[in-house]
Protein backbone atom coordinates (compact mmCIF):
# COMPACT_ATOMS: atom_id res chain seq x y z
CA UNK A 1 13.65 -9.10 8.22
CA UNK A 2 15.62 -5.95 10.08
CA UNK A 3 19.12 -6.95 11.38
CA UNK A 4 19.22 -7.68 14.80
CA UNK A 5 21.77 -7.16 17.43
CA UNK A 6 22.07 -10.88 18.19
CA UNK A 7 21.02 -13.18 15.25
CA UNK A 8 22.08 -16.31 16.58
CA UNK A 9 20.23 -16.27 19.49
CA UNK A 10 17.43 -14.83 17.80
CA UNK A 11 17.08 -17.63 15.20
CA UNK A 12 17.64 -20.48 18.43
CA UNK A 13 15.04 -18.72 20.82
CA UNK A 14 12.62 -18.99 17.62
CA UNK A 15 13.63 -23.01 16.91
CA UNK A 16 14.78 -22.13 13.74
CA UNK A 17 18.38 -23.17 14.58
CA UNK A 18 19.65 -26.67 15.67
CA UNK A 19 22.72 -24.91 17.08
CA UNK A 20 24.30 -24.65 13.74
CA UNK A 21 24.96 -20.78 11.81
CA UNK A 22 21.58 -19.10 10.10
CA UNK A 23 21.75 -16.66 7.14
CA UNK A 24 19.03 -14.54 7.71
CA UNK A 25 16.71 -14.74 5.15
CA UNK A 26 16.37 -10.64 3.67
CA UNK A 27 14.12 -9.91 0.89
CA UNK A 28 17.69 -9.35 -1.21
CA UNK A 29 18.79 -13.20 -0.75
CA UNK A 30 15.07 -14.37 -1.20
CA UNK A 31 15.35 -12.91 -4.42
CA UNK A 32 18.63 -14.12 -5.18
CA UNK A 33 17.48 -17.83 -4.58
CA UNK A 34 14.73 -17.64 -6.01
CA UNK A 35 16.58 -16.55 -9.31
CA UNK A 36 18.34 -20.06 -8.97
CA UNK A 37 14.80 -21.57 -10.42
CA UNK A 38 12.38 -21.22 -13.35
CA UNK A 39 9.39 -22.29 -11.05
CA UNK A 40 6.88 -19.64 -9.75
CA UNK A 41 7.41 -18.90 -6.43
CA UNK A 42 3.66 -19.75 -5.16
CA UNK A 43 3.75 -22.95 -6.64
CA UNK A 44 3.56 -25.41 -4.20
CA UNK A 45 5.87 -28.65 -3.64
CA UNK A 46 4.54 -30.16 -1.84
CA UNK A 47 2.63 -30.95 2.44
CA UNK A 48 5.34 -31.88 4.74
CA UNK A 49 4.55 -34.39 7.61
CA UNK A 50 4.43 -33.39 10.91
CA UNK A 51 2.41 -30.11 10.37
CA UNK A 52 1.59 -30.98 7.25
CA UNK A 53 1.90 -27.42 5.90
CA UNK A 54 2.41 -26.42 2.44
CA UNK A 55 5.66 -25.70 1.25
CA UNK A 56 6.08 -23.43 -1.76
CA UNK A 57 8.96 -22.66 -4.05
CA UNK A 58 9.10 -19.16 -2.19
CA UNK A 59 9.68 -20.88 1.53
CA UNK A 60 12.23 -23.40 -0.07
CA UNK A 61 13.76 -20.23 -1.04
CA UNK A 62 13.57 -18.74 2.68
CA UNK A 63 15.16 -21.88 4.03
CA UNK A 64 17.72 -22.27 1.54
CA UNK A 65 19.09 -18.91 2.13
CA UNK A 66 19.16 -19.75 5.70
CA UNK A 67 20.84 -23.35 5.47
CA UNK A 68 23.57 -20.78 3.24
CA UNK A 69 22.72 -22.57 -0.36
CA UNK A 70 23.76 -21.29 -3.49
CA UNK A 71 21.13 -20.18 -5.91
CA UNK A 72 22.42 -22.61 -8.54
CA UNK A 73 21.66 -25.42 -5.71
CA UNK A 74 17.27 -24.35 -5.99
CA UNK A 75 16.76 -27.53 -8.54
CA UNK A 76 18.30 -30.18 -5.69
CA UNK A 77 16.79 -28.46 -2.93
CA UNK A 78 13.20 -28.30 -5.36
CA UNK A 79 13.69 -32.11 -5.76
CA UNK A 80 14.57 -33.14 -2.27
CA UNK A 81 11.25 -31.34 -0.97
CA UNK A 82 9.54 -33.39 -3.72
CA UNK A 83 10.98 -36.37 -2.51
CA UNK A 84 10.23 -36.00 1.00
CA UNK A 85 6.53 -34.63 0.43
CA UNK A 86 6.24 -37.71 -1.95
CA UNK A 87 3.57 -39.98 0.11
CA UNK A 88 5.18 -43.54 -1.65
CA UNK A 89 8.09 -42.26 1.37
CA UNK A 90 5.87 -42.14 3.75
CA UNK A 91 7.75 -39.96 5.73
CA UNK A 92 5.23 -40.06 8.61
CA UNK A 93 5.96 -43.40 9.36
CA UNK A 94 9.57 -42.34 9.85
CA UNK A 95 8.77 -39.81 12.06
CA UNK A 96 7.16 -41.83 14.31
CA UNK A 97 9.31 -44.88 14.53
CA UNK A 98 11.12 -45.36 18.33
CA UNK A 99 14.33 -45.56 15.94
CA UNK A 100 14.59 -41.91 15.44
CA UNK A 101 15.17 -42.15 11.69
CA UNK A 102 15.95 -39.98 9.36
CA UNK A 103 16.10 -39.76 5.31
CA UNK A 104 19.02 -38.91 3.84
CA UNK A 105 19.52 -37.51 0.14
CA UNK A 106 22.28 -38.32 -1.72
CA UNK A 107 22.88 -36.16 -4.97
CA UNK A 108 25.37 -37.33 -7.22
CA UNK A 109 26.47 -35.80 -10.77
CA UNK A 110 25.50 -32.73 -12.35
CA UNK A 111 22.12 -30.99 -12.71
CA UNK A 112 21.71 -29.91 -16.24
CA UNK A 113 24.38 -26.96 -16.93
CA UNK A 114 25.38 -27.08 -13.35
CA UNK A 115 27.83 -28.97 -11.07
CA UNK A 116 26.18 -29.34 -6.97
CA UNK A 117 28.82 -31.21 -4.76
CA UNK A 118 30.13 -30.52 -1.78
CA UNK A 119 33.23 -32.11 -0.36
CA UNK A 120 31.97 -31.48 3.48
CA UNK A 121 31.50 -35.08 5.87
CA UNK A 122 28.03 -35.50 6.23
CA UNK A 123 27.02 -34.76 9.69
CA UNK A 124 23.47 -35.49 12.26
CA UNK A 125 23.08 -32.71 14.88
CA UNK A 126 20.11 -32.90 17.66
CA UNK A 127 17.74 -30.33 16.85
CA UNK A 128 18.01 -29.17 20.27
CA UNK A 129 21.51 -29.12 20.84
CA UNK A 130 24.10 -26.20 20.42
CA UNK A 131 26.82 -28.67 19.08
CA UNK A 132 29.41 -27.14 17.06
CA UNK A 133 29.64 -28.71 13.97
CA UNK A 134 33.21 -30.10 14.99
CA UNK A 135 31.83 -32.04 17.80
CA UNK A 136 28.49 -33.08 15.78
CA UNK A 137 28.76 -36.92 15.08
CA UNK A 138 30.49 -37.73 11.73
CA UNK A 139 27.71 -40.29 9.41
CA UNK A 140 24.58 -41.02 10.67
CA UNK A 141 23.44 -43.91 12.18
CA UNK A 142 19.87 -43.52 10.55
CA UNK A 143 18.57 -45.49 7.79
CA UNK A 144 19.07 -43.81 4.40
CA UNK A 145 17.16 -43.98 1.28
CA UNK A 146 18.26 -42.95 -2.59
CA UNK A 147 16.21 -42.66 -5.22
CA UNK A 148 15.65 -40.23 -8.90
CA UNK A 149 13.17 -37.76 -7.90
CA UNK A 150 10.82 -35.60 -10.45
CA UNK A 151 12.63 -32.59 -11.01
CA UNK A 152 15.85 -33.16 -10.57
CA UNK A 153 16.84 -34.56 -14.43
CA UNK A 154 14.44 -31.60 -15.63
């Protein structure tokens, strides 16, 4: 992807932003990411409700570049989309519900040789609004869920 002159608005004219920063995704920091996994990068995790379109290890790369991950975060990010594409979730249902619910993924300890933490508040953003994150509601009001996904003890 060529620089543009205005990312920002680039990335919220294209719903690919909630409002928050983007890291555009170049063919440099694809690479990077994907060097944060042994996992080929065609190999599919997984269908993801409400398009239900495949996600590969290669567009979990592309999206963890542009949430700004750390390579070293690709196992936890691998094991969330698991999670979520998991049908015992059902994360249809969810998305349907009047509630507006969400899942939330807690990750605690290390992955094996590495350390993922973060010491940030957790934080629920519209995906339509241009909130800065200082004004975004602190917690969530939405139900969560925890559980050991494949992948992530690996």
């Amino acid at each position: 992807m060529a620089l543009l002159d205005d990312e920002f608005e680039f990335f919220f004219e294209k719903a690919w932003s909630n409002g928050l920063p983007v890291v555009p995704p170049t063919e440099e920091r694809i690479e990077r990411m994907l060097s944060g996994t042994k996992r080929s990068p065609e190999e599919v995790l997984g269908v993801i409700p409400p398009a239900f379109e495949e996600v590969t290890v290669q567009s979990a790369a592309v999206h963890a570049v542009m949430a700004g991950c750390k390579p070293e975060y690709m196992p936890v990010v691998i094991a969330g989309i698991e999670t979520i594409a998991d049908e015992r979730l059902n994360t249809t249902a969810n998305q349907v519900t009047m509630r507006g619910g969400a899942p939330l993924m807690v990750v605690n300890g290390p992955t094996p040789g590495r350390s993922v933490s973060t010491e940030a508040p957790v934080a629920s953003v519209p995906a339509s609004a241009r909130t800065p994150p200082s004004d975004a509601p602190f917690g969530s009001s939405s139900p969560t869920w925890a559980g050991e996904s494949r992948g992530l003890h690996r």
